[in-house]
N, C-alpha and C. Protein backbone atom coordinates (compact mmCIF):
# COMPACT_ATOMS: atom_id res chain seq x y z
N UNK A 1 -3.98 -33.93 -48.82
CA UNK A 1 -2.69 -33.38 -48.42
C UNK A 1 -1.90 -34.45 -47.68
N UNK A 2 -0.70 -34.96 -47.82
CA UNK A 2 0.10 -35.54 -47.36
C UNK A 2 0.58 -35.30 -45.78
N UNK A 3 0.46 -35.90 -45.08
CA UNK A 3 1.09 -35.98 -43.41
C UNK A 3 2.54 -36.10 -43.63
N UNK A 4 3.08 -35.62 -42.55
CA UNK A 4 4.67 -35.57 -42.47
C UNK A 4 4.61 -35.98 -41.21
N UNK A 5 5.67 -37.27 -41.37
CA UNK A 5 5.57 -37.90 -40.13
C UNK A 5 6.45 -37.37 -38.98
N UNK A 6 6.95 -35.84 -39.35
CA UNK A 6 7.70 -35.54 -37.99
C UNK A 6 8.03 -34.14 -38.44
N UNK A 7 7.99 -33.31 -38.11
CA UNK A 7 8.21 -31.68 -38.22
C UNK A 7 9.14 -31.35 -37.69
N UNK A 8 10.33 -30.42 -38.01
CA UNK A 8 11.54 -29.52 -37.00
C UNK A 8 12.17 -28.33 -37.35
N UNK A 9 12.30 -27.26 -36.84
CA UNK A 9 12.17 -26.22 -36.91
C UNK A 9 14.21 -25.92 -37.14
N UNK A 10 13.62 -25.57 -38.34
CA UNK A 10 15.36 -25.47 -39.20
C UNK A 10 15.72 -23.99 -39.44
N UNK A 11 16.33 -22.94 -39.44
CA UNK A 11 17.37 -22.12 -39.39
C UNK A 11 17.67 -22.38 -40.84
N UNK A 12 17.17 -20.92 -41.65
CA UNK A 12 17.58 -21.07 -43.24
C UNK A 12 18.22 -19.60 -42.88
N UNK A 13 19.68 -19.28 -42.77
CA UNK A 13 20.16 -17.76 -43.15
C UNK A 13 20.55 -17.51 -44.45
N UNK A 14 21.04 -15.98 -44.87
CA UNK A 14 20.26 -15.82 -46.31
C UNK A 14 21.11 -16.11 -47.08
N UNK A 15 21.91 -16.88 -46.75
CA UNK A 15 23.00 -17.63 -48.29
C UNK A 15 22.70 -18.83 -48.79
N UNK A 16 21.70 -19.42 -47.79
CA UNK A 16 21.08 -20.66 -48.04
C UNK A 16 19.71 -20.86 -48.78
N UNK A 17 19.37 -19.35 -48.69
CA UNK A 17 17.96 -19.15 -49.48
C UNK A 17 17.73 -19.91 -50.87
N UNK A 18 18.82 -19.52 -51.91
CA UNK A 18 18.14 -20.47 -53.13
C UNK A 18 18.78 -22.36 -53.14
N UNK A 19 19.06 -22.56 -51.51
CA UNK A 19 18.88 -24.25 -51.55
C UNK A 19 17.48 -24.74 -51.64
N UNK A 20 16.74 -23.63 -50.96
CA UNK A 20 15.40 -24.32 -50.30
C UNK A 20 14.08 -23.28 -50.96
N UNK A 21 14.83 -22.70 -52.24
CA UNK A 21 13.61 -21.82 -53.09
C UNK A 21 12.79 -21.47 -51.91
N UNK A 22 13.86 -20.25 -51.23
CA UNK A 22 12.93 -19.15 -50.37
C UNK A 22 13.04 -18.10 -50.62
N UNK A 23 12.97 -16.81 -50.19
CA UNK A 23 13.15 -15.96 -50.43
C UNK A 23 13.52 -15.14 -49.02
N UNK A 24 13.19 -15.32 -48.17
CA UNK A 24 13.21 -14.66 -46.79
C UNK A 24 14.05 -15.57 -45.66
N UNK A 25 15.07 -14.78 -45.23
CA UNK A 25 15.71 -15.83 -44.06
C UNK A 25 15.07 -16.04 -42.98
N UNK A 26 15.13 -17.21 -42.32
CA UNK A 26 14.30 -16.66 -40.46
C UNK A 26 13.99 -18.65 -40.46
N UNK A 27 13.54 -18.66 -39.16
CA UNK A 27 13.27 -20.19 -39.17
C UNK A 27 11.97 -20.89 -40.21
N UNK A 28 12.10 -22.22 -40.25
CA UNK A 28 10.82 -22.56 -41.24
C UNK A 28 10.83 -24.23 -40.16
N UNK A 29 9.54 -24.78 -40.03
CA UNK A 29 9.06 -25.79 -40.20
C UNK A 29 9.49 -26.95 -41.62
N UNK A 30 10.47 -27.65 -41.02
CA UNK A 30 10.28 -28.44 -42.69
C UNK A 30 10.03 -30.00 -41.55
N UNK A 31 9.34 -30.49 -43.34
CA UNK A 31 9.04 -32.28 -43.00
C UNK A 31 10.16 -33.21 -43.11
N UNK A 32 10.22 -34.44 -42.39
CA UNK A 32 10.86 -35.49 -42.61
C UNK A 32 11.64 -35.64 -43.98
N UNK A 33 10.82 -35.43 -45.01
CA UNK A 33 11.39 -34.99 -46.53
C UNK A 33 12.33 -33.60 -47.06
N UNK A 34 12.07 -32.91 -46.10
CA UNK A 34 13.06 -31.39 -46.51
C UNK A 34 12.00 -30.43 -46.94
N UNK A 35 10.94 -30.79 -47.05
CA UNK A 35 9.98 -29.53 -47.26
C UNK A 35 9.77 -29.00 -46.39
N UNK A 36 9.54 -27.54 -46.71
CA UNK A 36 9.16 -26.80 -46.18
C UNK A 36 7.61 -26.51 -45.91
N UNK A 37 7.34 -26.52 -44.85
CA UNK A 37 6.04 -26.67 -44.44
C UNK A 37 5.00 -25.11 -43.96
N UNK A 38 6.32 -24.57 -42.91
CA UNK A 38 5.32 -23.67 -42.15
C UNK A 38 6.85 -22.29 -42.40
N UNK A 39 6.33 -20.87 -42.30
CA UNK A 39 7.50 -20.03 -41.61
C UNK A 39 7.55 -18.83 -43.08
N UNK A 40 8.35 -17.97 -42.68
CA UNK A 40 9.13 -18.00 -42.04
C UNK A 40 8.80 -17.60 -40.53
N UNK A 41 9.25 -17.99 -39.54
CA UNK A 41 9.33 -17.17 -38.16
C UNK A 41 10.53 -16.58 -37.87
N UNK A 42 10.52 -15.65 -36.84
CA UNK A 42 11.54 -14.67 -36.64
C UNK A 42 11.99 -15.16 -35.34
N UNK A 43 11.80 -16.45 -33.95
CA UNK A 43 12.59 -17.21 -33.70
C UNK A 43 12.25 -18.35 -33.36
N UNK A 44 13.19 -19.33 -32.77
CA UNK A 44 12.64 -20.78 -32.78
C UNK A 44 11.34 -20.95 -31.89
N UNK A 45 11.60 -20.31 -30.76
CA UNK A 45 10.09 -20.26 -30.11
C UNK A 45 8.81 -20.45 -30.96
N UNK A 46 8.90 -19.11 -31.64
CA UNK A 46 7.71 -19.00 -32.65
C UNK A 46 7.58 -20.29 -33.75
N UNK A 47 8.47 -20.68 -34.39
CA UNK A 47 8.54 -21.83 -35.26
C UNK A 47 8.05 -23.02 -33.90
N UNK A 48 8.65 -23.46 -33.14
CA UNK A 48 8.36 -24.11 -32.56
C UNK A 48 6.44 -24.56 -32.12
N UNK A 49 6.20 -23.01 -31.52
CA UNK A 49 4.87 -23.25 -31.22
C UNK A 49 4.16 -23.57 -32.58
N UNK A 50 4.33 -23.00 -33.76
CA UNK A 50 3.72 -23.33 -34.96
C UNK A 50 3.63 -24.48 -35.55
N UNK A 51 4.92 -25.66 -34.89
CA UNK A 51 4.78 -26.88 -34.83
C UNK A 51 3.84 -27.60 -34.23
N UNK A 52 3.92 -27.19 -33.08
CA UNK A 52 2.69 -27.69 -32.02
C UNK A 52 1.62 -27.49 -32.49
N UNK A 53 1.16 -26.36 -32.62
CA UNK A 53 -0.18 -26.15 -33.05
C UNK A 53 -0.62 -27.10 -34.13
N UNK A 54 0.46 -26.75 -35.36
CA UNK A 54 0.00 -27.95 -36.32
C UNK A 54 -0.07 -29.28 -36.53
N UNK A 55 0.31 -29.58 -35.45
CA UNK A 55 0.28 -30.84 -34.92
C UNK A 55 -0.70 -31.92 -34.28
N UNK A 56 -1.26 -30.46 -33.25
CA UNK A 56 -2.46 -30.59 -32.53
C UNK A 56 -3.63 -30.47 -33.26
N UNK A 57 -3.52 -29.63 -34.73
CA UNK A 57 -4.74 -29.50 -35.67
C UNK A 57 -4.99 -31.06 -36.10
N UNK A 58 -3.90 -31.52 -36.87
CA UNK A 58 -3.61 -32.52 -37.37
C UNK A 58 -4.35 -34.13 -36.94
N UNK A 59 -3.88 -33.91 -35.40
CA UNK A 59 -5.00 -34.97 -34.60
C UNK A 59 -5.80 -35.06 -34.44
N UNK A 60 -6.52 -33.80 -34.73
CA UNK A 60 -8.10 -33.44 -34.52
C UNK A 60 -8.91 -33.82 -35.52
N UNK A 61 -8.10 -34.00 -36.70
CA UNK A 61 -8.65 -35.06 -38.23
C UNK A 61 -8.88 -36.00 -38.47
């Protein structure tokens, strides 16, 4: 699986849905590249900590 060298917690509302082939509005985790990684979450907090966490997994590899 590919590392993303930097994660940030982006705000997709639902007119933006078929930019980013989603289906559900709410925040998402995307990579340095525009992928989408982690989410949806229902607010940045939550996206946020889901960053961290995966982050902290990540180092542990």
């Amino acid at each position: 699986m590919r590392t993303p060298k930097d994660l940030m917690a982006v705000h997709v509302p639902k007119e933006d849905l078929g930019d980013y082939s989603l289906s559900e509005a709410g925040w998402y985790a995307m990579d340095d590249g525009g992928h989408v990684i982690l989410g949806p979450f229902e607010s940045l907090s939550l996206c946020d900590r889901a960053i961290r966490d995966r982050l902290e997994q990540q180092k542990k590899m």
